[in-house]
C-alpha atoms as a PDB file:
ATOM      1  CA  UNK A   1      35.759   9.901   4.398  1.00  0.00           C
ATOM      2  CA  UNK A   2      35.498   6.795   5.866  1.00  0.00           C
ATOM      3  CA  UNK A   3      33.642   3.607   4.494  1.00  0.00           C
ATOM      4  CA  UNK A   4      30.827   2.999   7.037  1.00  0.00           C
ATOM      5  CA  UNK A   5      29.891  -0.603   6.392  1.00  0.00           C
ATOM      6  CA  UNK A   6      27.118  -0.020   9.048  1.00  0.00           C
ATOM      7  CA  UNK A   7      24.274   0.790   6.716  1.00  0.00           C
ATOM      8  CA  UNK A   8      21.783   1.386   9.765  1.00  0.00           C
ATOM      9  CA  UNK A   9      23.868   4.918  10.495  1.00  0.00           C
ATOM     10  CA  UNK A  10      24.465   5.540   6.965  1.00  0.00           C
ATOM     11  CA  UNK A  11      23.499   9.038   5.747  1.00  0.00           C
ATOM     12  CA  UNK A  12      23.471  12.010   3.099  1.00  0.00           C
ATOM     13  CA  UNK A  13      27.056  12.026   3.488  1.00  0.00           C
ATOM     14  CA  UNK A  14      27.490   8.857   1.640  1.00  0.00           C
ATOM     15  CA  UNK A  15      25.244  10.326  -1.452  1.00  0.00           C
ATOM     16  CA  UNK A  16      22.347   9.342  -2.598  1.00  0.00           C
ATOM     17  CA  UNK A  17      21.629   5.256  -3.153  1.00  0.00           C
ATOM     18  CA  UNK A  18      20.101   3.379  -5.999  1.00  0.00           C
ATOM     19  CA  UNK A  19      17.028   1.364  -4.947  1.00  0.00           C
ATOM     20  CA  UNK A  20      16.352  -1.901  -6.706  1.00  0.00           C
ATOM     21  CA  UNK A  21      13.106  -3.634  -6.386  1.00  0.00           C
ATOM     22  CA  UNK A  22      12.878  -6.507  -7.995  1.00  0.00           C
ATOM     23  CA  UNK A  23       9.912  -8.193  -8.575  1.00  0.00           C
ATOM     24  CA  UNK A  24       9.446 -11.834  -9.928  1.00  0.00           C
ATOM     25  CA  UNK A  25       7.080 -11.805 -12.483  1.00  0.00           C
ATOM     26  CA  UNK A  26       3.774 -13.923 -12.069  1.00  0.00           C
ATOM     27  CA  UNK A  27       3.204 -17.292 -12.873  1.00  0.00           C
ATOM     28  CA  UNK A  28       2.857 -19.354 -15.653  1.00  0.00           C
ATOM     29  CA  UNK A  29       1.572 -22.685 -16.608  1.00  0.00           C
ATOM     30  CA  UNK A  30       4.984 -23.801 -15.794  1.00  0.00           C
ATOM     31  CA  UNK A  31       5.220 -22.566 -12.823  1.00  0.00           C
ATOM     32  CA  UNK A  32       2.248 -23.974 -11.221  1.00  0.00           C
ATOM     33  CA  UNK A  33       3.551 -27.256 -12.931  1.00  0.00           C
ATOM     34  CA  UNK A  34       6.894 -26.888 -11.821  1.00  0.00           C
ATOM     35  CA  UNK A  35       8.254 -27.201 -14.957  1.00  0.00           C
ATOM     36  CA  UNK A  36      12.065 -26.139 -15.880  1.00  0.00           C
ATOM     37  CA  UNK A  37      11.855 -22.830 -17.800  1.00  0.00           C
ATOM     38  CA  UNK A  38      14.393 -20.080 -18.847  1.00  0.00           C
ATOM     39  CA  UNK A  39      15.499 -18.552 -21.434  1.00  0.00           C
ATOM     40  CA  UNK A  40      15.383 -20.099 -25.144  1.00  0.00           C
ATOM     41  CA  UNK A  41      12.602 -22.452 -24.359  1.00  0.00           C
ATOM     42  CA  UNK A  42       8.486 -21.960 -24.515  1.00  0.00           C
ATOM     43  CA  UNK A  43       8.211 -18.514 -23.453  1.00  0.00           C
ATOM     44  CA  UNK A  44       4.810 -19.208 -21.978  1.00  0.00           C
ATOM     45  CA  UNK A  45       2.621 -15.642 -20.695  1.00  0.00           C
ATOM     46  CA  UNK A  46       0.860 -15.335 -17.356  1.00  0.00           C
ATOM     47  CA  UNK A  47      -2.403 -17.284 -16.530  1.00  0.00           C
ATOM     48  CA  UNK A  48      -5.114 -15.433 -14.831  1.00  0.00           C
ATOM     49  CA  UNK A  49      -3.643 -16.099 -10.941  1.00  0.00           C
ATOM     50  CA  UNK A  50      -0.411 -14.352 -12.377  1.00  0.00           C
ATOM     51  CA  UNK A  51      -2.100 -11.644 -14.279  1.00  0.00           C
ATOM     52  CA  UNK A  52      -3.885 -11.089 -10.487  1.00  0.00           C
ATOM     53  CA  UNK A  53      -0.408 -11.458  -8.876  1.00  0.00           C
ATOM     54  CA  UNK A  54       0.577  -8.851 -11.063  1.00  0.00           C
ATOM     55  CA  UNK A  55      -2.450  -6.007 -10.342  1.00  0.00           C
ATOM     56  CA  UNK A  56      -1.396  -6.870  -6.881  1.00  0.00           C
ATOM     57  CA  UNK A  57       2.105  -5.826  -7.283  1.00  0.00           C
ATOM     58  CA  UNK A  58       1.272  -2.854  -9.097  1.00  0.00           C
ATOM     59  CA  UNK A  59      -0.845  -1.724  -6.414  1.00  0.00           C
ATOM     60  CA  UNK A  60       1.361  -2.002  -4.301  1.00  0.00           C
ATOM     61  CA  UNK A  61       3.942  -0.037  -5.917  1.00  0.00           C
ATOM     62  CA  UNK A  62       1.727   2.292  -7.564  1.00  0.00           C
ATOM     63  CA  UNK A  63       0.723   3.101  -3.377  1.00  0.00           C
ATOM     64  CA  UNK A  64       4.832   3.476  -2.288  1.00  0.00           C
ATOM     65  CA  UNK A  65       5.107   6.272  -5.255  1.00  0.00           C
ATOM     66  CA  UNK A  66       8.617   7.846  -5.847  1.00  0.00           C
ATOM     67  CA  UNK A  67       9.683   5.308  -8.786  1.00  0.00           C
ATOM     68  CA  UNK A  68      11.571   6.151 -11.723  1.00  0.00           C
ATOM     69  CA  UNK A  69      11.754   3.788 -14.078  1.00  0.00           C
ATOM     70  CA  UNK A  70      10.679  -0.045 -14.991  1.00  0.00           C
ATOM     71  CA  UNK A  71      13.191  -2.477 -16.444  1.00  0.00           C
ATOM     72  CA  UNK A  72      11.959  -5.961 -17.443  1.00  0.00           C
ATOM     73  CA  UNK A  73      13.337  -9.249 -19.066  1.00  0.00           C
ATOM     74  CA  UNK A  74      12.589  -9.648 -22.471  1.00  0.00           C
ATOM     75  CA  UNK A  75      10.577 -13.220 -22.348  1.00  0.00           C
ATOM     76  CA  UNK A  76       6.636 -12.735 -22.293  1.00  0.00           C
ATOM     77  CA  UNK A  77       5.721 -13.471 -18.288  1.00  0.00           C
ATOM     78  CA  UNK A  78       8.582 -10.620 -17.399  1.00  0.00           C
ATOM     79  CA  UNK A  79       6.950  -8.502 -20.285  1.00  0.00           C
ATOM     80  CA  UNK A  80       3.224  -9.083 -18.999  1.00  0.00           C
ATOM     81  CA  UNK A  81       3.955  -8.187 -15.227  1.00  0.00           C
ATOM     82  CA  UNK A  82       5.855  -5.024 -16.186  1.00  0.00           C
ATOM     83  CA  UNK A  83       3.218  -3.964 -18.369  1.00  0.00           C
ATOM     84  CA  UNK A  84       0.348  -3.814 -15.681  1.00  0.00           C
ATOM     85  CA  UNK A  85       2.905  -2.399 -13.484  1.00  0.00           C
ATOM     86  CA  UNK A  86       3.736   0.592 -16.385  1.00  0.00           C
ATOM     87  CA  UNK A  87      -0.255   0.620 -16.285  1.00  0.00           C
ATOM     88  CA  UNK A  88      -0.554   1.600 -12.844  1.00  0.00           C
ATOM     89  CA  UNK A  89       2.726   3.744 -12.434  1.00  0.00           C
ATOM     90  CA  UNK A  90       2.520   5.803 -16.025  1.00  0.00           C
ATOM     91  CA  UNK A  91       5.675   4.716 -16.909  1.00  0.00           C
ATOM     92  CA  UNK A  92       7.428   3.433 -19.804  1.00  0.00           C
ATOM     93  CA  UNK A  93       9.313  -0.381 -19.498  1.00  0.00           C
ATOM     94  CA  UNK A  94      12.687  -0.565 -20.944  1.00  0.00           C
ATOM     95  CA  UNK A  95      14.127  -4.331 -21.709  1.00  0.00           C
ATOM     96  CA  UNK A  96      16.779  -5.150 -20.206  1.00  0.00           C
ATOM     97  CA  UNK A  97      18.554  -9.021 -21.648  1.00  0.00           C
ATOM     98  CA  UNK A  98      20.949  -9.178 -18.473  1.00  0.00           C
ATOM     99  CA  UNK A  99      18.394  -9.943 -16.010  1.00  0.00           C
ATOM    100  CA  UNK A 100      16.555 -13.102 -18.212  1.00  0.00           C
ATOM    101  CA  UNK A 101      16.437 -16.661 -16.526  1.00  0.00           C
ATOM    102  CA  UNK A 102      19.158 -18.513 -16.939  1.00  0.00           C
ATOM    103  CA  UNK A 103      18.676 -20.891 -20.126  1.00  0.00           C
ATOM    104  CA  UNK A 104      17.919 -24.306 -18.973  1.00  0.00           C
ATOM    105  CA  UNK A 105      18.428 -25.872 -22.550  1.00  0.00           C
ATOM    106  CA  UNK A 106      17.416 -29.799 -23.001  1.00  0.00           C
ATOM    107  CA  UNK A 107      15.642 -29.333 -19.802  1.00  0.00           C
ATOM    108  CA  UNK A 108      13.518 -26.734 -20.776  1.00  0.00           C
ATOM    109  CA  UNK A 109       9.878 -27.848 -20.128  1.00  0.00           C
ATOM    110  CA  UNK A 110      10.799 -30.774 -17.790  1.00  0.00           C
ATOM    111  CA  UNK A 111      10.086 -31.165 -14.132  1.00  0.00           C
ATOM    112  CA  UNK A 112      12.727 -32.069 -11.768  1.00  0.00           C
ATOM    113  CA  UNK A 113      11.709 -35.645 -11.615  1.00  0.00           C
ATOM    114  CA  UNK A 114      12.209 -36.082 -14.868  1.00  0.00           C
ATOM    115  CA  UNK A 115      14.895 -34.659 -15.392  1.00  0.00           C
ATOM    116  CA  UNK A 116      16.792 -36.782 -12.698  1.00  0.00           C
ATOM    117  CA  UNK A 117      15.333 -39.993 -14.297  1.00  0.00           C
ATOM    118  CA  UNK A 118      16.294 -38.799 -18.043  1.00  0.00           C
ATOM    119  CA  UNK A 119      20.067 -37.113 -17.276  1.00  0.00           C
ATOM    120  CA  UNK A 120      20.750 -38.409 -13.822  1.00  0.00           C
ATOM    121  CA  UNK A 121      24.680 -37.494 -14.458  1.00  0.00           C
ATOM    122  CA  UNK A 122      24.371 -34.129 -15.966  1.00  0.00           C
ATOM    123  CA  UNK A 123      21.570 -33.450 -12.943  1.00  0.00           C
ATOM    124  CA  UNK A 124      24.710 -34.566 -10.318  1.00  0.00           C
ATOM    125  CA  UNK A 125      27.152 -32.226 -11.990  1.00  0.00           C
ATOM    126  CA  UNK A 126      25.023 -29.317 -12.550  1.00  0.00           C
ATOM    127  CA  UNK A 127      23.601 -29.644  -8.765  1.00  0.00           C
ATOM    128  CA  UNK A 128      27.453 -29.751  -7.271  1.00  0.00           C
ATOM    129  CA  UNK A 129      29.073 -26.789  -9.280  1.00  0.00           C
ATOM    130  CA  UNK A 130      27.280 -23.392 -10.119  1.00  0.00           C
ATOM    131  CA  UNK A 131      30.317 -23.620 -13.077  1.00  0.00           C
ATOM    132  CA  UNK A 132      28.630 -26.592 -14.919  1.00  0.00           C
ATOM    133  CA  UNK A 133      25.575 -25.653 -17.163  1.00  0.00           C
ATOM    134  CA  UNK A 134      22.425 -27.595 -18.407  1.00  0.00           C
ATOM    135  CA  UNK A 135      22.860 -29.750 -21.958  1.00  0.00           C
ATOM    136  CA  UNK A 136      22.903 -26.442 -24.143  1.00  0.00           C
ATOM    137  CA  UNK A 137      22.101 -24.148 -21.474  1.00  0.00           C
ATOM    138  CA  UNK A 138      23.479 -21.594 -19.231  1.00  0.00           C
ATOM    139  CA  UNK A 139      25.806 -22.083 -16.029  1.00  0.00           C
ATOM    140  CA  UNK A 140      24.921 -19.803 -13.057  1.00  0.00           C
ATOM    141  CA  UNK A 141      28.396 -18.689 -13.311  1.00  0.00           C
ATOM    142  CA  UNK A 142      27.360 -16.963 -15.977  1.00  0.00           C
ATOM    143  CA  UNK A 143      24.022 -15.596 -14.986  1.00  0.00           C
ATOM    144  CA  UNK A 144      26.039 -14.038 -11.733  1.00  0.00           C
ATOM    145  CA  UNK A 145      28.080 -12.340 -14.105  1.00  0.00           C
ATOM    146  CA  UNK A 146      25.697 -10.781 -16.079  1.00  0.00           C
ATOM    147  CA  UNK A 147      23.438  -9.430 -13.210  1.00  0.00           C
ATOM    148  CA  UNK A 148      26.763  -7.969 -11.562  1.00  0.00           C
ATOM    149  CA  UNK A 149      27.461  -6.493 -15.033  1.00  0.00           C
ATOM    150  CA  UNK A 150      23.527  -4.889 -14.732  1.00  0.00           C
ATOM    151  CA  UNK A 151      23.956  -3.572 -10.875  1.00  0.00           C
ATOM    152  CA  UNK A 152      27.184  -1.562 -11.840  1.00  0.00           C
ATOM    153  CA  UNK A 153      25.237  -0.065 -14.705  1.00  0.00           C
ATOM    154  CA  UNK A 154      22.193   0.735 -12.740  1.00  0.00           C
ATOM    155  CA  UNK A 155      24.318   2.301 -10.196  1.00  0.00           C
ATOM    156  CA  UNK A 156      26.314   4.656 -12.661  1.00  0.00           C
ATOM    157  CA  UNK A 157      23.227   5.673 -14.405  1.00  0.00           C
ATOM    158  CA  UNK A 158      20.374   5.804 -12.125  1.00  0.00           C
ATOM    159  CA  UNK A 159      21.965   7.059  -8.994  1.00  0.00           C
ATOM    160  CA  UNK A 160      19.642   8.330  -6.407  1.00  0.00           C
ATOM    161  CA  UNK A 161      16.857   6.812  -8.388  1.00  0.00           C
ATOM    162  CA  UNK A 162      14.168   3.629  -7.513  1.00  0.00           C
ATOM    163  CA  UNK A 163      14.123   1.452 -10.069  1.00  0.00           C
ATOM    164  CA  UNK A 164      11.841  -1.744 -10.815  1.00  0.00           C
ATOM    165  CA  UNK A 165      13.109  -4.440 -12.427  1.00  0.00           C
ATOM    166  CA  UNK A 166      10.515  -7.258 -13.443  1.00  0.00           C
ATOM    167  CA  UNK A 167      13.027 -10.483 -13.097  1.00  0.00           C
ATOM    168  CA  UNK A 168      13.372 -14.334 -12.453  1.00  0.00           C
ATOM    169  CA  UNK A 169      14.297 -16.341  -9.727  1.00  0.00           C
ATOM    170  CA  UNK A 170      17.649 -16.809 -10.702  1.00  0.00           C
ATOM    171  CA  UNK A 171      18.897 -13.108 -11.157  1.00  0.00           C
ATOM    172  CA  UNK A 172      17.080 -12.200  -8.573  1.00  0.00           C
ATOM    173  CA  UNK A 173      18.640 -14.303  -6.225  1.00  0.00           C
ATOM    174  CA  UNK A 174      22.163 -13.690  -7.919  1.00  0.00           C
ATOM    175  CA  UNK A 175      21.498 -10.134  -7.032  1.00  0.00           C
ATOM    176  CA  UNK A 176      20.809 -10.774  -3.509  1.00  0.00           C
ATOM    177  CA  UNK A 177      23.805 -12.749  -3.293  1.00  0.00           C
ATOM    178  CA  UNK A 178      25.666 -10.083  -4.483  1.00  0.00           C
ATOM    179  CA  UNK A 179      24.382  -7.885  -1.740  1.00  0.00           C
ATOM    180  CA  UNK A 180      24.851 -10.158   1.018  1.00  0.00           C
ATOM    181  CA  UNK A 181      28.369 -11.211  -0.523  1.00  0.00           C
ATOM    182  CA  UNK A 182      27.725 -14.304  -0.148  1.00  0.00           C
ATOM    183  CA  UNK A 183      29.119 -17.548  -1.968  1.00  0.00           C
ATOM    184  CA  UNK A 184      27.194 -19.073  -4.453  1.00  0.00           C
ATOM    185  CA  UNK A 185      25.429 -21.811  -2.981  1.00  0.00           C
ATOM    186  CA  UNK A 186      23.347 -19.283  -0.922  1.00  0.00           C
ATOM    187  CA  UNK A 187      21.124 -19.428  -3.815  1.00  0.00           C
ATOM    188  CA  UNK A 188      19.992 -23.424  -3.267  1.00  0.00           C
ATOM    189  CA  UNK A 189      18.778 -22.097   0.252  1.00  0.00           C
ATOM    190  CA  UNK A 190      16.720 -18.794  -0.986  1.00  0.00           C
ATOM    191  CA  UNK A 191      12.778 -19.571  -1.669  1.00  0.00           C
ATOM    192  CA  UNK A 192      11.171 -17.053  -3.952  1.00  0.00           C
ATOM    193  CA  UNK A 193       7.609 -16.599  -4.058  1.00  0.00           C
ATOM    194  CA  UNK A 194       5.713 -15.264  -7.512  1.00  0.00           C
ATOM    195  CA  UNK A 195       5.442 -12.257  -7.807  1.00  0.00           C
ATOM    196  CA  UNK A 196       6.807 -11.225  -4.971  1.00  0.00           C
ATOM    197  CA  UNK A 197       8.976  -8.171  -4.235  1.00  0.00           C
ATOM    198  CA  UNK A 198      12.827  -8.437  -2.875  1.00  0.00           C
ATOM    199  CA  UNK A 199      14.232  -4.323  -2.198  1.00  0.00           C
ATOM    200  CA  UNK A 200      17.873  -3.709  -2.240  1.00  0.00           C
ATOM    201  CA  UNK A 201      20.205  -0.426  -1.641  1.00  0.00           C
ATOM    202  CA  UNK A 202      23.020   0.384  -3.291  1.00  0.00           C
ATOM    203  CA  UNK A 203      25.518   3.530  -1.841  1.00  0.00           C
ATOM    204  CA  UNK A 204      27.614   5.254  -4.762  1.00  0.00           C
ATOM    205  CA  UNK A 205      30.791   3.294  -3.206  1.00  0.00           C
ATOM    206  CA  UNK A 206      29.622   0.045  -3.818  1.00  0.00           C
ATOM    207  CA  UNK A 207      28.045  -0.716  -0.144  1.00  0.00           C
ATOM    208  CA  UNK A 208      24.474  -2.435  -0.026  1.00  0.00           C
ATOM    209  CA  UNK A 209      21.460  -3.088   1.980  1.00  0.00           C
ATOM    210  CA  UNK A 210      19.282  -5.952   1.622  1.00  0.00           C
ATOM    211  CA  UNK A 211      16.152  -4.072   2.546  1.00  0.00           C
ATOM    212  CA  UNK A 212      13.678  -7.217   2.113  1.00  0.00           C
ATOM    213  CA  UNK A 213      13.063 -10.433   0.473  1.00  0.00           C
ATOM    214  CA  UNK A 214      10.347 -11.827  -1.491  1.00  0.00           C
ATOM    215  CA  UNK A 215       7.663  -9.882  -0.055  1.00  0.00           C
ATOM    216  CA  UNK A 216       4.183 -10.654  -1.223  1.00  0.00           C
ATOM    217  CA  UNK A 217       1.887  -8.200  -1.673  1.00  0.00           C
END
Protein backbone atom coordinates (compact mmCIF):
# COMPACT_ATOMS: atom_id res chain seq x y z
CA UNK A 1 0.00 0.00 0.00
CA UNK A 2 1.07 3.25 -0.41
CA UNK A 3 2.14 5.83 2.36
CA UNK A 4 -0.49 8.62 2.11
CA UNK A 5 1.20 11.51 3.85
CA UNK A 6 -2.14 13.40 3.26
CA UNK A 7 -3.74 12.75 6.61
CA UNK A 8 -7.04 14.71 5.54
CA UNK A 9 -7.90 11.47 3.07
CA UNK A 10 -6.48 9.06 5.39
CA UNK A 11 -8.75 6.10 6.25
CA UNK A 12 -9.50 2.50 7.79
CA UNK A 13 -7.10 1.28 5.39
CA UNK A 14 -4.22 2.72 7.20
CA UNK A 15 -5.49 0.96 10.67
CA UNK A 16 -6.54 2.32 13.45
CA UNK A 17 -4.44 5.55 15.09
CA UNK A 18 -3.34 6.26 18.59
CA UNK A 19 -4.75 9.55 19.93
CA UNK A 20 -2.64 11.54 22.34
CA UNK A 21 -4.07 14.32 24.31
CA UNK A 22 -1.93 15.91 26.26
CA UNK A 23 -2.83 18.11 28.77
CA UNK A 24 -0.51 20.51 30.80
CA UNK A 25 -1.23 20.19 34.20
CA UNK A 26 -2.50 23.34 36.20
CA UNK A 27 -0.62 25.83 37.81
CA UNK A 28 1.41 26.27 40.60
CA UNK A 29 2.81 28.93 42.74
CA UNK A 30 5.58 28.87 40.32
CA UNK A 31 3.88 29.23 37.60
CA UNK A 32 1.97 32.26 38.34
CA UNK A 33 5.49 33.52 39.56
CA UNK A 34 7.22 32.46 36.66
CA UNK A 35 9.59 30.68 38.40
CA UNK A 36 12.04 27.92 36.71
CA UNK A 37 10.69 24.47 37.71
CA UNK A 38 11.29 20.82 36.54
CA UNK A 39 12.18 17.95 37.64
CA UNK A 40 14.43 17.44 40.93
CA UNK A 41 13.52 20.75 42.38
CA UNK A 42 10.36 21.89 44.81
CA UNK A 43 7.74 19.79 43.48
CA UNK A 44 5.15 22.37 44.43
CA UNK A 45 1.00 21.02 44.01
CA UNK A 46 -1.72 23.06 42.35
CA UNK A 47 -3.22 26.26 43.97
CA UNK A 48 -6.89 26.67 43.85
CA UNK A 49 -6.95 28.48 40.05
CA UNK A 50 -5.12 25.16 38.97
CA UNK A 51 -7.17 22.78 40.94
CA UNK A 52 -10.23 24.85 38.88
CA UNK A 53 -8.16 24.56 35.65
CA UNK A 54 -8.14 21.07 36.30
CA UNK A 55 -12.24 20.36 36.96
CA UNK A 56 -12.32 22.28 33.78
CA UNK A 57 -10.28 19.90 31.85
CA UNK A 58 -11.92 17.02 33.20
CA UNK A 59 -15.12 18.24 32.10
CA UNK A 60 -14.20 18.61 29.20
CA UNK A 61 -12.89 15.28 28.60
CA UNK A 62 -15.20 13.52 30.75
CA UNK A 63 -18.00 15.28 27.87
CA UNK A 64 -15.71 13.90 24.54
CA UNK A 65 -16.01 10.18 26.19
CA UNK A 66 -14.20 7.29 24.31
CA UNK A 67 -10.82 7.47 26.49
CA UNK A 68 -8.84 4.67 27.55
CA UNK A 69 -6.42 5.33 29.76
CA UNK A 70 -4.59 8.33 31.83
CA UNK A 71 -0.81 8.57 31.98
CA UNK A 72 0.74 11.32 34.15
CA UNK A 73 4.27 12.60 35.26
CA UNK A 74 5.28 11.58 38.46
CA UNK A 75 5.89 15.23 40.22
CA UNK A 76 2.78 16.41 42.38
CA UNK A 77 1.02 19.26 39.89
CA UNK A 78 1.04 16.32 36.98
CA UNK A 79 -0.25 13.91 39.80
CA UNK A 80 -3.06 16.43 41.07
CA UNK A 81 -4.52 17.25 37.50
CA UNK A 82 -4.65 13.56 36.54
CA UNK A 83 -6.31 12.71 39.60
CA UNK A 84 -9.48 14.99 39.12
CA UNK A 85 -9.33 13.93 35.63
CA UNK A 86 -9.37 9.87 36.86
CA UNK A 87 -12.27 11.44 39.11
CA UNK A 88 -14.39 12.43 36.38
CA UNK A 89 -13.46 9.66 33.73
CA UNK A 90 -13.43 6.41 36.29
CA UNK A 91 -10.21 5.61 35.36
CA UNK A 92 -7.09 4.56 36.87
CA UNK A 93 -3.63 6.97 36.25
CA UNK A 94 -0.56 5.11 35.46
CA UNK A 95 2.97 7.15 35.95
CA UNK A 96 4.76 7.48 33.37
CA UNK A 97 8.85 9.15 34.21
CA UNK A 98 9.43 9.86 30.34
CA UNK A 99 7.11 12.64 30.03
CA UNK A 100 8.49 14.79 33.44
CA UNK A 101 9.85 18.44 32.86
CA UNK A 102 13.03 18.64 31.95
CA UNK A 103 15.31 19.18 35.20
CA UNK A 104 16.33 22.72 35.38
CA UNK A 105 18.98 22.04 38.21
CA UNK A 106 20.74 25.31 39.91
CA UNK A 107 17.97 27.16 38.33
CA UNK A 108 15.31 25.48 39.84
CA UNK A 109 13.11 28.08 41.66
CA UNK A 110 14.59 31.15 39.84
CA UNK A 111 12.90 33.48 37.44
CA UNK A 112 14.40 34.29 34.21
CA UNK A 113 15.71 37.58 35.36
CA UNK A 114 17.58 36.17 37.72
CA UNK A 115 18.86 33.76 36.30
CA UNK A 116 20.42 35.98 33.47
CA UNK A 117 21.88 38.31 36.19
CA UNK A 118 23.30 35.21 38.36
CA UNK A 119 24.71 32.78 35.24
CA UNK A 120 24.63 35.18 32.36
CA UNK A 121 27.14 32.63 30.39
CA UNK A 122 25.53 29.38 31.12
CA UNK A 123 21.97 31.38 30.24
CA UNK A 124 23.85 32.29 26.55
CA UNK A 125 24.86 28.69 26.00
CA UNK A 126 21.85 26.96 27.13
CA UNK A 127 19.57 29.59 25.03
CA UNK A 128 21.81 28.88 21.62
CA UNK A 129 22.00 24.96 21.70
CA UNK A 130 19.06 22.58 22.76
CA UNK A 131 22.49 20.17 23.37
CA UNK A 132 23.74 22.28 26.37
CA UNK A 133 21.88 21.66 29.75
CA UNK A 134 21.25 23.82 32.94
CA UNK A 135 24.19 23.65 35.90
CA UNK A 136 23.12 19.99 36.97
CA UNK A 137 20.18 19.77 34.89
CA UNK A 138 18.80 18.29 31.83
CA UNK A 139 19.51 19.30 28.04
CA UNK A 140 16.40 19.27 25.77
CA UNK A 141 18.32 16.92 23.73
CA UNK A 142 17.60 14.69 26.11
CA UNK A 143 14.04 15.39 27.02
CA UNK A 144 13.31 14.93 22.97
CA UNK A 145 14.68 11.66 23.33
CA UNK A 146 12.83 10.42 25.98
CA UNK A 147 9.32 11.61 24.78
CA UNK A 148 10.20 9.95 21.26
CA UNK A 149 11.17 6.86 23.31
CA UNK A 150 7.31 7.27 25.06
CA UNK A 151 5.36 7.91 21.51
CA UNK A 152 6.86 4.61 20.01
CA UNK A 153 5.69 2.82 23.12
CA UNK A 154 2.30 4.31 23.19
CA UNK A 155 1.92 3.47 19.65
CA UNK A 156 2.91 -0.34 19.98
CA UNK A 157 0.78 -0.78 22.96
CA UNK A 158 -2.21 1.32 22.80
CA UNK A 159 -3.01 1.21 19.16
CA UNK A 160 -6.41 2.35 18.23
CA UNK A 161 -6.74 3.68 21.71
CA UNK A 162 -7.13 7.65 23.19
CA UNK A 163 -4.90 8.16 25.65
CA UNK A 164 -4.37 11.21 28.18
CA UNK A 165 -1.27 12.07 29.23
CA UNK A 166 -1.07 14.81 32.08
CA UNK A 167 2.47 16.54 30.96
CA UNK A 168 4.73 19.75 30.99
CA UNK A 169 5.52 22.27 28.68
CA UNK A 170 8.56 20.87 27.58
CA UNK A 171 7.45 17.25 26.51
CA UNK A 172 4.63 18.48 25.35
CA UNK A 173 6.07 20.65 22.99
CA UNK A 174 8.87 17.99 22.16
CA UNK A 175 5.98 15.87 21.16
CA UNK A 176 4.50 18.32 18.91
CA UNK A 177 7.71 18.82 17.37
CA UNK A 178 7.94 15.42 16.71
CA UNK A 179 4.68 15.50 14.88
CA UNK A 180 5.28 18.43 12.86
CA UNK A 181 9.00 17.15 12.22
CA UNK A 182 10.21 20.02 12.89
CA UNK A 183 13.80 21.16 14.14
CA UNK A 184 14.28 21.92 17.51
CA UNK A 185 14.06 25.47 17.90
CA UNK A 186 10.30 25.27 17.01
CA UNK A 187 9.92 24.87 20.62
CA UNK A 188 11.24 28.72 21.61
CA UNK A 189 8.24 29.83 19.28
CA UNK A 190 5.32 27.44 20.83
CA UNK A 191 3.22 29.26 23.82
CA UNK A 192 1.48 26.81 26.08
CA UNK A 193 -1.28 27.79 28.15
CA UNK A 194 -2.09 25.82 31.73
CA UNK A 195 -3.93 23.42 31.55
CA UNK A 196 -4.65 23.43 28.31
CA UNK A 197 -5.18 20.53 25.89
CA UNK A 198 -2.80 19.89 22.62
CA UNK A 199 -4.47 16.43 20.48
CA UNK A 200 -2.22 14.51 18.27
CA UNK A 201 -2.71 11.30 15.81
CA UNK A 202 -0.54 8.78 15.32
CA UNK A 203 -1.17 6.02 12.11
CA UNK A 204 0.44 2.45 12.87
CA UNK A 205 3.26 3.50 10.16
CA UNK A 206 4.56 6.22 11.95
CA UNK A 207 2.47 9.19 10.11
CA UNK A 208 0.89 11.99 12.43
CA UNK A 209 -1.65 14.64 12.73
CA UNK A 210 -1.39 17.57 14.83
CA UNK A 211 -5.08 17.75 15.56
CA UNK A 212 -4.83 20.98 17.95
CA UNK A 213 -2.75 22.97 20.22
CA UNK A 214 -3.12 24.19 23.62
CA UNK A 215 -6.72 24.39 23.68
CA UNK A 216 -8.30 25.79 26.78
CA UNK A 217 -11.20 24.54 28.00
Amino acid sequence: MTKNQLVGWRGAMHGEPTTLILLRHGVTASTLGKLFCGSGGSDPGLVAEGEEQARRAAEHLAARRGIDAIIASPLRRTQETAGVVAEALGLDVTTEPLIAEAAFGEWDGFSFAEIMDRWPTELDAWLASTAVAPPGGETFDAVAERTAQLQQRLVEEHAGQTIVAVSHVTPIKMLTRLALGAPMDVIYRMELAPASLTTIVWWPDGTPSLRSFSVTP
